[in-house]
PDB file of N, CA and C in Angstrom:
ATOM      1  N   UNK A   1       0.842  -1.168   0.000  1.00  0.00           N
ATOM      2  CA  UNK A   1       0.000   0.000   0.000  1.00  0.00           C
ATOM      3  C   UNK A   1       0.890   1.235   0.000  1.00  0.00           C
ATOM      4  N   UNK A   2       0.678   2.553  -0.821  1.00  0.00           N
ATOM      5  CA  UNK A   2       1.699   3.335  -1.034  1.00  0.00           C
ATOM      6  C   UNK A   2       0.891   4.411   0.094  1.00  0.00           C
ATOM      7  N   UNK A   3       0.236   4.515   0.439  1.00  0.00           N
ATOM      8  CA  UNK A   3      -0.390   5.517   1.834  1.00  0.00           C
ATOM      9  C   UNK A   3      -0.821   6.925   1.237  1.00  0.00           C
ATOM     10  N   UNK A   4      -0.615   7.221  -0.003  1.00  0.00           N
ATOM     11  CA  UNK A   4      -0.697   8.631  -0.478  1.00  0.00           C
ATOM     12  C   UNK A   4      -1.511   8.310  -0.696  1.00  0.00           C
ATOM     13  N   UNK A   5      -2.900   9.419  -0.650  1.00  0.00           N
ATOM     14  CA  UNK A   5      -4.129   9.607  -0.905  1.00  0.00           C
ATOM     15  C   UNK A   5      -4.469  10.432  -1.544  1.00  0.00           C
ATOM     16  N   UNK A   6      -5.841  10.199  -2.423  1.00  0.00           N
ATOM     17  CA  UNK A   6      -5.952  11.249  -3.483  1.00  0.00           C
ATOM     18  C   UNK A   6      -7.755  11.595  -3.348  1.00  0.00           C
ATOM     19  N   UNK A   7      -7.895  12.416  -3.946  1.00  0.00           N
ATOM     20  CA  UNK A   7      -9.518  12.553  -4.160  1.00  0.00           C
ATOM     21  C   UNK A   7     -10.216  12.420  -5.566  1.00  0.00           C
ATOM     22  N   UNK A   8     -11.137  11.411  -5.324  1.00  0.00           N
ATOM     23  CA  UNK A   8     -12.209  11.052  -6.125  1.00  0.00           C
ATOM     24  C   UNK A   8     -13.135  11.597  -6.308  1.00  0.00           C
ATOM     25  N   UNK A   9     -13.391  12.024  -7.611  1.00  0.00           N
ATOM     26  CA  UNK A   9     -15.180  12.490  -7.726  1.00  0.00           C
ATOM     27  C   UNK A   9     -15.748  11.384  -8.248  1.00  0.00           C
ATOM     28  N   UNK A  10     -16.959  11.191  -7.313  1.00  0.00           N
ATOM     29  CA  UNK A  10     -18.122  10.373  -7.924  1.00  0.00           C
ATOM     30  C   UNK A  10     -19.365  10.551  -8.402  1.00  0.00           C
ATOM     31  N   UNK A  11     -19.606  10.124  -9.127  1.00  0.00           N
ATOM     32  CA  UNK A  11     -21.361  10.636  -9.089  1.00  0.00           C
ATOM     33  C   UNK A  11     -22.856   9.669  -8.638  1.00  0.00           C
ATOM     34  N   UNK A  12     -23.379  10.063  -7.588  1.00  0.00           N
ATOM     35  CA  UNK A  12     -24.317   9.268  -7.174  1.00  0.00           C
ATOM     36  C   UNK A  12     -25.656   9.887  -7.721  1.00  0.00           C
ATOM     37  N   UNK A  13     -26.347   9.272  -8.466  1.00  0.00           N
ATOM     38  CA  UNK A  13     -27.814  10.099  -9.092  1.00  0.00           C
ATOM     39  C   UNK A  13     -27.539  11.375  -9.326  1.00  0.00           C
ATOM     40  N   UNK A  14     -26.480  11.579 -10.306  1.00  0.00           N
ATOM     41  CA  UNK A  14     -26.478  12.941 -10.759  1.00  0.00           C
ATOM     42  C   UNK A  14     -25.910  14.110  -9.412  1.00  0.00           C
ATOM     43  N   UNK A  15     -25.264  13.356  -8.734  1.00  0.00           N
ATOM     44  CA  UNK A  15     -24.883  14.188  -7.831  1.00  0.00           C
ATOM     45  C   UNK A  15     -23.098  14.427  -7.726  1.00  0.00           C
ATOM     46  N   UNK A  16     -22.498  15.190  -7.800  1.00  0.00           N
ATOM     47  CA  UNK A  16     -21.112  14.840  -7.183  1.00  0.00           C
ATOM     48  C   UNK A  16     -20.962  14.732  -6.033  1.00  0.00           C
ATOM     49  N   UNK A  17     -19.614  14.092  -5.853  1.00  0.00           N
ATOM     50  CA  UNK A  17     -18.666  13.803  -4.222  1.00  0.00           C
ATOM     51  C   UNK A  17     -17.459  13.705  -4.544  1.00  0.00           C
ATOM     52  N   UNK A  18     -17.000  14.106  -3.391  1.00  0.00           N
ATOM     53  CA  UNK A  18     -15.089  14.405  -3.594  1.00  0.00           C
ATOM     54  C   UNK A  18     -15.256  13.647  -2.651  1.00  0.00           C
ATOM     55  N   UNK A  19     -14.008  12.306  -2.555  1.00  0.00           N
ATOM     56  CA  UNK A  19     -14.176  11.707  -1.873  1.00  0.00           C
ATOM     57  C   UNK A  19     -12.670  10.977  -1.446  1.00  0.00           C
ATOM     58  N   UNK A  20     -11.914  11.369  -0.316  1.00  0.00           N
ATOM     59  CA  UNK A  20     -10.621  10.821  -0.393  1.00  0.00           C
ATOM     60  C   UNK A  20     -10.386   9.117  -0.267  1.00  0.00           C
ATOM     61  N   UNK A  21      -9.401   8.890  -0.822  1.00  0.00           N
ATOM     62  CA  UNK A  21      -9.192   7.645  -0.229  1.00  0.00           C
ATOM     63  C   UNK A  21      -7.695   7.310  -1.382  1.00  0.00           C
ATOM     64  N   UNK A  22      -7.150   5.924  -0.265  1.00  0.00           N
ATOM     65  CA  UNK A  22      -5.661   5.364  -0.873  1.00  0.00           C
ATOM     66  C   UNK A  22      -5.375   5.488  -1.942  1.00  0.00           C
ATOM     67  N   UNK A  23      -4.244   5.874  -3.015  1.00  0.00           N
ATOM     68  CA  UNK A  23      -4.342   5.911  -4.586  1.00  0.00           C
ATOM     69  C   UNK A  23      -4.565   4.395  -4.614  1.00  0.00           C
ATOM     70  N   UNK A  24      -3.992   2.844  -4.182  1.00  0.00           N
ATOM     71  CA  UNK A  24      -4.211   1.793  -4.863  1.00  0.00           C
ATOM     72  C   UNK A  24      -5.813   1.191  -4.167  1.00  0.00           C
ATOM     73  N   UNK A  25      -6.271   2.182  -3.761  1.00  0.00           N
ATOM     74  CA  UNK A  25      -8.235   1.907  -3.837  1.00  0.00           C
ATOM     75  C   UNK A  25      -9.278   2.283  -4.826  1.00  0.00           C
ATOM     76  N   UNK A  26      -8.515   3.420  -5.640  1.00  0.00           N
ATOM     77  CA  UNK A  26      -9.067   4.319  -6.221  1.00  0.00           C
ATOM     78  C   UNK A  26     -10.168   3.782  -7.002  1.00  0.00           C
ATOM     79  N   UNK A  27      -9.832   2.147  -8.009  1.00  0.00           N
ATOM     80  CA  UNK A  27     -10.461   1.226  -8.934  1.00  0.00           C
ATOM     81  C   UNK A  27     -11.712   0.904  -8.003  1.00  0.00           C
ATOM     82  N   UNK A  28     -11.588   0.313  -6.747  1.00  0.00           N
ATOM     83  CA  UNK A  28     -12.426  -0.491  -6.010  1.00  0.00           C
ATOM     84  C   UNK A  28     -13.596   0.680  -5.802  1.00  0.00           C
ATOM     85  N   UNK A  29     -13.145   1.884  -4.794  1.00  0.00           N
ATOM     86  CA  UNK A  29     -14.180   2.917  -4.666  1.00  0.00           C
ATOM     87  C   UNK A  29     -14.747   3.618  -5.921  1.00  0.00           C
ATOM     88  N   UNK A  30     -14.316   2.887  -7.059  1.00  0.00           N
ATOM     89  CA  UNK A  30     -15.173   3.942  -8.282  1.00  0.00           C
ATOM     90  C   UNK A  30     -15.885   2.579  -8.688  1.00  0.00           C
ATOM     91  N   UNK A  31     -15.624   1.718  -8.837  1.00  0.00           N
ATOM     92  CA  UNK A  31     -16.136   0.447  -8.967  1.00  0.00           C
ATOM     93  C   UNK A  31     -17.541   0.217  -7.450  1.00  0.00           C
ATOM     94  N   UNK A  32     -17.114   0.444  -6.295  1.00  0.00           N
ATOM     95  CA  UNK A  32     -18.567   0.749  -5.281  1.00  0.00           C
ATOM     96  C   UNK A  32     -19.313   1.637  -5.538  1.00  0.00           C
ATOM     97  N   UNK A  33     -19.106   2.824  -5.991  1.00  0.00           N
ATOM     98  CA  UNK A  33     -19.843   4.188  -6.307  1.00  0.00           C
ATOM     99  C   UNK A  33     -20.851   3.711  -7.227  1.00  0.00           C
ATOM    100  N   UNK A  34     -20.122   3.366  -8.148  1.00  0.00           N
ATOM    101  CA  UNK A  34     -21.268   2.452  -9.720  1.00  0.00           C
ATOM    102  C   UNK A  34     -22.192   2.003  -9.342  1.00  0.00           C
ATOM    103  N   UNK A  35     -21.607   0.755  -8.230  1.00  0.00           N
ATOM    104  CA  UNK A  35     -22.908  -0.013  -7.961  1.00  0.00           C
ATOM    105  C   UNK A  35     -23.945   0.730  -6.630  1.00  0.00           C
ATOM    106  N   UNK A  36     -23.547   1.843  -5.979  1.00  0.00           N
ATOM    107  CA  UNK A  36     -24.201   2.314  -5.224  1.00  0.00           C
ATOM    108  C   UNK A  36     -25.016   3.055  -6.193  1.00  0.00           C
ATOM    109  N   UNK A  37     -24.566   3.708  -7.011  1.00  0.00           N
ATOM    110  CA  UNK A  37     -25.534   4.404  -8.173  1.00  0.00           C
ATOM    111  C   UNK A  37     -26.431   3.895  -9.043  1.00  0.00           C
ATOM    112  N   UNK A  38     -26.336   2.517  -9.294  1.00  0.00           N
ATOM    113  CA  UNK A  38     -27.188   1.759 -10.126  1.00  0.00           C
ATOM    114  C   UNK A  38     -28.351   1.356  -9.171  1.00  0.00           C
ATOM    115  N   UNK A  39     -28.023   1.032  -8.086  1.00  0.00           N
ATOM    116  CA  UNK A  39     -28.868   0.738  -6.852  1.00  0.00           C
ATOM    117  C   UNK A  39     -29.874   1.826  -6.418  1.00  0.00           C
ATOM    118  N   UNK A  40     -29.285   2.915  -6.624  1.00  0.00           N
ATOM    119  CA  UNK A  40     -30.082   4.023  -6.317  1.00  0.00           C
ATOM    120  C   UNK A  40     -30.873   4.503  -7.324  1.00  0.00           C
ATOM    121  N   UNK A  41     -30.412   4.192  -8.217  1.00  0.00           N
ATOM    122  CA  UNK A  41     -31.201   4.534  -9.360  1.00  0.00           C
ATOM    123  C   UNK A  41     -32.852   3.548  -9.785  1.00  0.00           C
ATOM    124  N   UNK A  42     -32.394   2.254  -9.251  1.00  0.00           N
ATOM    125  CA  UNK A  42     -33.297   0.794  -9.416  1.00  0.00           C
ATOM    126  C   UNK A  42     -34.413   1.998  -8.017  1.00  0.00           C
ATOM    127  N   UNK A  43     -34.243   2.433  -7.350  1.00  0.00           N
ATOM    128  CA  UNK A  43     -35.423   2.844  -6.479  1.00  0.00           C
ATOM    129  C   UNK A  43     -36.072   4.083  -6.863  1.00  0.00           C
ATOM    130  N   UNK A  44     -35.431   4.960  -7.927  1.00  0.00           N
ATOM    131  CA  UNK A  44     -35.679   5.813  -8.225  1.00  0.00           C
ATOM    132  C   UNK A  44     -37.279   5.342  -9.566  1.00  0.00           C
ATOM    133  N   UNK A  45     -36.798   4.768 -10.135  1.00  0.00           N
ATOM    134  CA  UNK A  45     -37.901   4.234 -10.967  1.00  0.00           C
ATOM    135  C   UNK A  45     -39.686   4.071 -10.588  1.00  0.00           C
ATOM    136  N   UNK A  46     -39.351   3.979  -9.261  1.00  0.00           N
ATOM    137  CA  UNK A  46     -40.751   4.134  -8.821  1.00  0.00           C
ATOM    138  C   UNK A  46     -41.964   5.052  -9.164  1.00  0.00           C
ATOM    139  N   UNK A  47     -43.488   4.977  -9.187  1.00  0.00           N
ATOM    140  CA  UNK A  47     -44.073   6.173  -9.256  1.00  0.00           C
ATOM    141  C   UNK A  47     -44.117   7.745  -8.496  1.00  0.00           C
ATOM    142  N   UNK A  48     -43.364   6.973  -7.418  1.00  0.00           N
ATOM    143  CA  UNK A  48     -43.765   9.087  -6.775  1.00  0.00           C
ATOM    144  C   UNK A  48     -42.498   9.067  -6.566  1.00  0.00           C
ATOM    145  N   UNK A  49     -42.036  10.477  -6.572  1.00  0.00           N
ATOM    146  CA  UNK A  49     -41.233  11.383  -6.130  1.00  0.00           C
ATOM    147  C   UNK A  49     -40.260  10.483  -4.488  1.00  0.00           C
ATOM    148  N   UNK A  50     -39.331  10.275  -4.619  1.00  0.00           N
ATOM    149  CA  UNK A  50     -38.469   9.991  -3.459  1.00  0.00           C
ATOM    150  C   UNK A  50     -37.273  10.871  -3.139  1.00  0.00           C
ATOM    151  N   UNK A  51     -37.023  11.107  -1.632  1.00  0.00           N
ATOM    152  CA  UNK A  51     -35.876  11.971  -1.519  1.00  0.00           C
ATOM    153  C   UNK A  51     -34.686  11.224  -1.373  1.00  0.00           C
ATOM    154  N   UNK A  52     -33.693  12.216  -2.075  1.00  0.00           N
ATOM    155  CA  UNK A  52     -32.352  11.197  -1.887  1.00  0.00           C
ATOM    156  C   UNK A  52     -32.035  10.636  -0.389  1.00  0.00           C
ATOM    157  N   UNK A  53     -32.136  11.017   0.265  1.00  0.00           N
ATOM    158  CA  UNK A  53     -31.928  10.394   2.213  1.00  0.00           C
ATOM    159  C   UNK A  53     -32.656   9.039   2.077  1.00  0.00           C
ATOM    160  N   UNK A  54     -34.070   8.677   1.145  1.00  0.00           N
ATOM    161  CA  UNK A  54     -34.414   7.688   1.165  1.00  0.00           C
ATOM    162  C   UNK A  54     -33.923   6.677   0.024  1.00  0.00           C
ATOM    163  N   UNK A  55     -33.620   7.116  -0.816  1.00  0.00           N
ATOM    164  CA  UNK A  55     -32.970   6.511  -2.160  1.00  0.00           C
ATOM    165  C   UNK A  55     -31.847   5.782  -0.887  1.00  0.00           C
ATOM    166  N   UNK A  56     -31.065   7.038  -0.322  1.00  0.00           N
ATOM    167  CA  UNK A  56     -29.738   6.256   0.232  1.00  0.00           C
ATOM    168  C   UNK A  56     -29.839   4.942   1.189  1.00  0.00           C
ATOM    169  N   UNK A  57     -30.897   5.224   1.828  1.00  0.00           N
ATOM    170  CA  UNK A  57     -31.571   4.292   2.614  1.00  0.00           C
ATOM    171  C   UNK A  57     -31.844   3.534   2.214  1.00  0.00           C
ATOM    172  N   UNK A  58     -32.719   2.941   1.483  1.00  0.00           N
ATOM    173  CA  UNK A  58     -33.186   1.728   0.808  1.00  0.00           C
ATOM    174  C   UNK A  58     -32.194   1.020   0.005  1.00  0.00           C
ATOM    175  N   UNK A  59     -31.260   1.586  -0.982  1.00  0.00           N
ATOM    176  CA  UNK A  59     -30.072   1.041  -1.319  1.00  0.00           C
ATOM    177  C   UNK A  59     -28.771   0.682  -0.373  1.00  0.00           C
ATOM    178  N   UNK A  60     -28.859   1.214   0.715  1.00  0.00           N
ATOM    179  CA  UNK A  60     -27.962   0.396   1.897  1.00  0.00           C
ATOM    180  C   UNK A  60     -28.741  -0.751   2.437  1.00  0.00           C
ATOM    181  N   UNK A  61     -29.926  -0.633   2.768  1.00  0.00           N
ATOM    182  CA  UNK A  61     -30.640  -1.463   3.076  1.00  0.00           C
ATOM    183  C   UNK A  61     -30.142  -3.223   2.173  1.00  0.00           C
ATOM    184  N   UNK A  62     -30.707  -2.657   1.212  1.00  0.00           N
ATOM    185  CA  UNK A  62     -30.413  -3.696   0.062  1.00  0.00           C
ATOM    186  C   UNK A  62     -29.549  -4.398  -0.065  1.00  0.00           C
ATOM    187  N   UNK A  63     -28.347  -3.546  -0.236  1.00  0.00           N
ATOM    188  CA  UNK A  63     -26.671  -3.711  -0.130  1.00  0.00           C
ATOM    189  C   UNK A  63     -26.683  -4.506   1.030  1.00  0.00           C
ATOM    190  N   UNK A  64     -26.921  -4.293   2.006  1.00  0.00           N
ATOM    191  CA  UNK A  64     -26.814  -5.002   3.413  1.00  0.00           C
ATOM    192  C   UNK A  64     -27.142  -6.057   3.597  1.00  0.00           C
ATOM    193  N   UNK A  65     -28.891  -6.264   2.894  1.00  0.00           N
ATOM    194  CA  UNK A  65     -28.726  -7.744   2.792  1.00  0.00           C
ATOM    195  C   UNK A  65     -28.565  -8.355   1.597  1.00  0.00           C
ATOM    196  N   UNK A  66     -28.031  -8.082   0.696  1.00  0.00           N
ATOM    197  CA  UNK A  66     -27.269  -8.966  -0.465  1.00  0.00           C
ATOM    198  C   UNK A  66     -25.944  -9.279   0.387  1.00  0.00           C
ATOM    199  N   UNK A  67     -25.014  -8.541   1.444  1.00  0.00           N
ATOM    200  CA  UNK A  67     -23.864  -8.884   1.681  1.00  0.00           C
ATOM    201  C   UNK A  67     -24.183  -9.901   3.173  1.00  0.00           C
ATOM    202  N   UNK A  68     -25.039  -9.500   3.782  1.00  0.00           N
ATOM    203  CA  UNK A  68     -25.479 -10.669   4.972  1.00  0.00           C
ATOM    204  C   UNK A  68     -25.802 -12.002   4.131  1.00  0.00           C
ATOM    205  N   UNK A  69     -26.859 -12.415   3.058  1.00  0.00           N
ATOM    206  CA  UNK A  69     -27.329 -13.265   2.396  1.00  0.00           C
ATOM    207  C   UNK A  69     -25.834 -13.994   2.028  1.00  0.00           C
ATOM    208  N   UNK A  70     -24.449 -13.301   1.034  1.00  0.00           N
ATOM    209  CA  UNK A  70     -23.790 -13.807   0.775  1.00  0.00           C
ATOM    210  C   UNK A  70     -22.734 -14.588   1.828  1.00  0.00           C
ATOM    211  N   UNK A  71     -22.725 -13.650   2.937  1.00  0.00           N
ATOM    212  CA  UNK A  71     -21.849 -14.279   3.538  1.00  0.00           C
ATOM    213  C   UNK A  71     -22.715 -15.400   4.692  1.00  0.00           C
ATOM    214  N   UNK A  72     -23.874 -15.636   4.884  1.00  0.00           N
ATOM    215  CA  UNK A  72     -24.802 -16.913   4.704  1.00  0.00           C
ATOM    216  C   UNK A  72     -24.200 -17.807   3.942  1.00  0.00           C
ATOM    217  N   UNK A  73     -23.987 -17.624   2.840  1.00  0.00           N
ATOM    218  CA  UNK A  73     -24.227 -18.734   1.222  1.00  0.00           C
ATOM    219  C   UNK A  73     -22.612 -19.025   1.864  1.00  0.00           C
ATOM    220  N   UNK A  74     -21.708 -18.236   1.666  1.00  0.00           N
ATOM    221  CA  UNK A  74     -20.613 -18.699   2.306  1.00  0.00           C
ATOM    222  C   UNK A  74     -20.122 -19.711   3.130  1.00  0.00           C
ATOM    223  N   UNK A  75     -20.662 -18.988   4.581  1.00  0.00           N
ATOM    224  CA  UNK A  75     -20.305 -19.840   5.729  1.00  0.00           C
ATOM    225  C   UNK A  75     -21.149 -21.430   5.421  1.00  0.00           C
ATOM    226  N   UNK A  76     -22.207 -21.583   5.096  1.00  0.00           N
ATOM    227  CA  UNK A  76     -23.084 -22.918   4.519  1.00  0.00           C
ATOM    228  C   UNK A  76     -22.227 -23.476   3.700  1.00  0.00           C
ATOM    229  N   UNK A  77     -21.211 -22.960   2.822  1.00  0.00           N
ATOM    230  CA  UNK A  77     -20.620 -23.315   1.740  1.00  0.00           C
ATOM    231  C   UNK A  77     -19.659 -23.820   2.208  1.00  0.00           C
ATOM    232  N   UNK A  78     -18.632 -22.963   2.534  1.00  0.00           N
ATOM    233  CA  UNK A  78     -17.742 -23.328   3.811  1.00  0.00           C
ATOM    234  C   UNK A  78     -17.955 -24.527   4.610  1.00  0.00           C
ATOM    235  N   UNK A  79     -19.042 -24.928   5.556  1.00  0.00           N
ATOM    236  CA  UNK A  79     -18.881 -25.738   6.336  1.00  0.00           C
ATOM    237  C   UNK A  79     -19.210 -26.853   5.286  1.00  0.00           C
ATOM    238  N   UNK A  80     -20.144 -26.928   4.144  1.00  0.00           N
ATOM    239  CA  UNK A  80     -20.400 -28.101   3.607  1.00  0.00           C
ATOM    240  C   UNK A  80     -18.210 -28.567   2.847  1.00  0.00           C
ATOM    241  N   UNK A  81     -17.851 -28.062   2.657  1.00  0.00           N
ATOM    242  CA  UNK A  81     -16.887 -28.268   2.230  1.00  0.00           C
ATOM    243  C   UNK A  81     -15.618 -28.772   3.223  1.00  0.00           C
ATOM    244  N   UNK A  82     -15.816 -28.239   4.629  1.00  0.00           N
ATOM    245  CA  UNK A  82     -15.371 -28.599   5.819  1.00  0.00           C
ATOM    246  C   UNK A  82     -15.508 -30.160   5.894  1.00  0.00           C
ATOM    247  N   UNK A  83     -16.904 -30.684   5.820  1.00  0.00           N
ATOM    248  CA  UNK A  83     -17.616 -32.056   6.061  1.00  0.00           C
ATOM    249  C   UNK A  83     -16.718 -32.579   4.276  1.00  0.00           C
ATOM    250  N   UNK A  84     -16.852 -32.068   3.669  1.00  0.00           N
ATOM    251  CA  UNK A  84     -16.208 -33.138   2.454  1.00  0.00           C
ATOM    252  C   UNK A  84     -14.520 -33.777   2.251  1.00  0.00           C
ATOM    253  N   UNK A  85     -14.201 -32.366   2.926  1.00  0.00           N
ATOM    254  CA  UNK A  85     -12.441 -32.235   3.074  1.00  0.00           C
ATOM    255  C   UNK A  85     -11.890 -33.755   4.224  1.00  0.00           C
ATOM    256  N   UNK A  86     -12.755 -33.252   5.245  1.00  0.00           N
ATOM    257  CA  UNK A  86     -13.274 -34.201   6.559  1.00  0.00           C
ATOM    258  C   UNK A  86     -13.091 -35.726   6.117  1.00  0.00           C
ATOM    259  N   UNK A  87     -14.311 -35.865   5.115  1.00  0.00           N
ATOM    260  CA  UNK A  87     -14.504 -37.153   4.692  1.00  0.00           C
ATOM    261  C   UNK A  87     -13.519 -37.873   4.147  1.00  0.00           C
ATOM    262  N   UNK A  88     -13.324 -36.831   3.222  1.00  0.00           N
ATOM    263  CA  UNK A  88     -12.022 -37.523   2.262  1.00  0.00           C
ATOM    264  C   UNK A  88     -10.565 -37.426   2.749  1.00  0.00           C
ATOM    265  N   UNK A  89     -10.480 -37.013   3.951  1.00  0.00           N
ATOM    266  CA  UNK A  89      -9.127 -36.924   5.054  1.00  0.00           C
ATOM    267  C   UNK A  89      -9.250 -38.927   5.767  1.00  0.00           C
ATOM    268  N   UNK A  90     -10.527 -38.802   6.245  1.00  0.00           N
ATOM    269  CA  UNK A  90     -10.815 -39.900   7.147  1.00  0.00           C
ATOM    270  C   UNK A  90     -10.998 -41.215   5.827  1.00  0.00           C
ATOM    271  N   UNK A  91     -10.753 -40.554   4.713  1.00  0.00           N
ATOM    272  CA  UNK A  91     -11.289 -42.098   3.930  1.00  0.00           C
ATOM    273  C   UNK A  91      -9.197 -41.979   3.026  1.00  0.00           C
ATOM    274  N   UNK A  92      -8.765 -41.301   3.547  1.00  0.00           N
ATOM    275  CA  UNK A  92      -7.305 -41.071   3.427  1.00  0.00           C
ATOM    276  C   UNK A  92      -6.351 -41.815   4.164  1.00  0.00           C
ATOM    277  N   UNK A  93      -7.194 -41.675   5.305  1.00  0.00           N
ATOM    278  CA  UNK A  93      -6.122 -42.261   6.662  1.00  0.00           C
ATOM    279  C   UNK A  93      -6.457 -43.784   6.572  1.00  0.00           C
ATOM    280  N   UNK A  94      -8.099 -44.098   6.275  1.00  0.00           N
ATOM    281  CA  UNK A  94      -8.298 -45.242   6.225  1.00  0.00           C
ATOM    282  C   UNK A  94      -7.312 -46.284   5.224  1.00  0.00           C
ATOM    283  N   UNK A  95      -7.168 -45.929   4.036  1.00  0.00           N
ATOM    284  CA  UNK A  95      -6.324 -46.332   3.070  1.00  0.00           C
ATOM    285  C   UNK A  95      -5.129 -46.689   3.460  1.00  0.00           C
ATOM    286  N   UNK A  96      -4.922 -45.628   4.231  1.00  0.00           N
ATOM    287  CA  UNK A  96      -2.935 -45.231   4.841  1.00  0.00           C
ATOM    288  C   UNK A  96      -2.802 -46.867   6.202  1.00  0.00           C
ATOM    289  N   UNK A  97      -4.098 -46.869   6.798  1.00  0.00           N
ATOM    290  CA  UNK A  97      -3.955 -47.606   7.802  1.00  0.00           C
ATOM    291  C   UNK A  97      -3.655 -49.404   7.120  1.00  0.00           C
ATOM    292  N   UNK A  98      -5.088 -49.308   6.196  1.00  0.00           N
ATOM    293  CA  UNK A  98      -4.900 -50.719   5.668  1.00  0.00           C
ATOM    294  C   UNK A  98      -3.648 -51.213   4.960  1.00  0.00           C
ATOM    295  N   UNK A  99      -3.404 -49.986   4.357  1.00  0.00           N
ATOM    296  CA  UNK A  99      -1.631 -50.447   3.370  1.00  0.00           C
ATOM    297  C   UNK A  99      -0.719 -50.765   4.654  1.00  0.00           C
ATOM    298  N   UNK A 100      -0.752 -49.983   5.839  1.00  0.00           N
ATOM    299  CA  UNK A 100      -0.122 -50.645   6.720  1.00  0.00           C
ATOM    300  C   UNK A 100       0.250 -52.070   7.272  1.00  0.00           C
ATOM    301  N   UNK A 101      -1.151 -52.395   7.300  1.00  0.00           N
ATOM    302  CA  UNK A 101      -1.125 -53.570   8.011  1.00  0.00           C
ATOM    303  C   UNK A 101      -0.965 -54.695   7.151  1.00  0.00           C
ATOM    304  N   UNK A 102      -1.257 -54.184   5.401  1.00  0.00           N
ATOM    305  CA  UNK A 102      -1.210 -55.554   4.584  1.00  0.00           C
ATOM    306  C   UNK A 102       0.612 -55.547   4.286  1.00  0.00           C
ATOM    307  N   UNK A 103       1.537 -54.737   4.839  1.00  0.00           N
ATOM    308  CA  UNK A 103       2.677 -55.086   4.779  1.00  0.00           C
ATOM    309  C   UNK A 103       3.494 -55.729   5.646  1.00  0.00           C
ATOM    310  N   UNK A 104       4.289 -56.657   5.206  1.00  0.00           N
ATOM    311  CA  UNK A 104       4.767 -57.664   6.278  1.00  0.00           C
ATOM    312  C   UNK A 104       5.643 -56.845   7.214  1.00  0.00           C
TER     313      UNK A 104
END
């Protein structure tokens, strides 16, 4: 990490932001901005009039649980893979034991 920091403009619904952060973040936070903006925009589509405080709201909301949901799918994922690693450790040793014993 080179520690020098720079400022970003973003645009959220037609809005700017100067926004500091690390030069080797710069990709990632313009790459989050996007998707905070596309998100905000998916609520904007609605029939009435919404204020941005709620746009922001409902798209964190969202964000929040797409990233709770994933890291769900994860840890489930994770442990099922725990139990397979497991299996095929214990059906490893089993092998290791029998070659043992069938040698004189």
């Amino acid at each position: 990490m080179t520690g020098q920091k720079e400022t970003v403009h973003i645009s959220v619904l037609g809005k700017e932001f100067a926004v500091s952060c690390p030069e080797d973040e710069r990709d990632a936070l313009v790459k989050a901005a996007r998707y905070v903006d596309l998100r905000m925009q998916e609520g904007q589509r609605g029939a009435r009039p919404v204020t941005m405080e709620r746009h922001a709201v409902m798209a964190a909301l969202n964000m929040a649980y797409e990233l709770l949901r994933l890291r769900e799918q994860s840890v489930s994922t994770s442990s099922e893979w725990v139990k397979r690693v497991t299996v095929l450790a214990d059906k490893v040793e089993q092998v290791l034991r029998d070659e043992l014993k069938e040698r004189p």
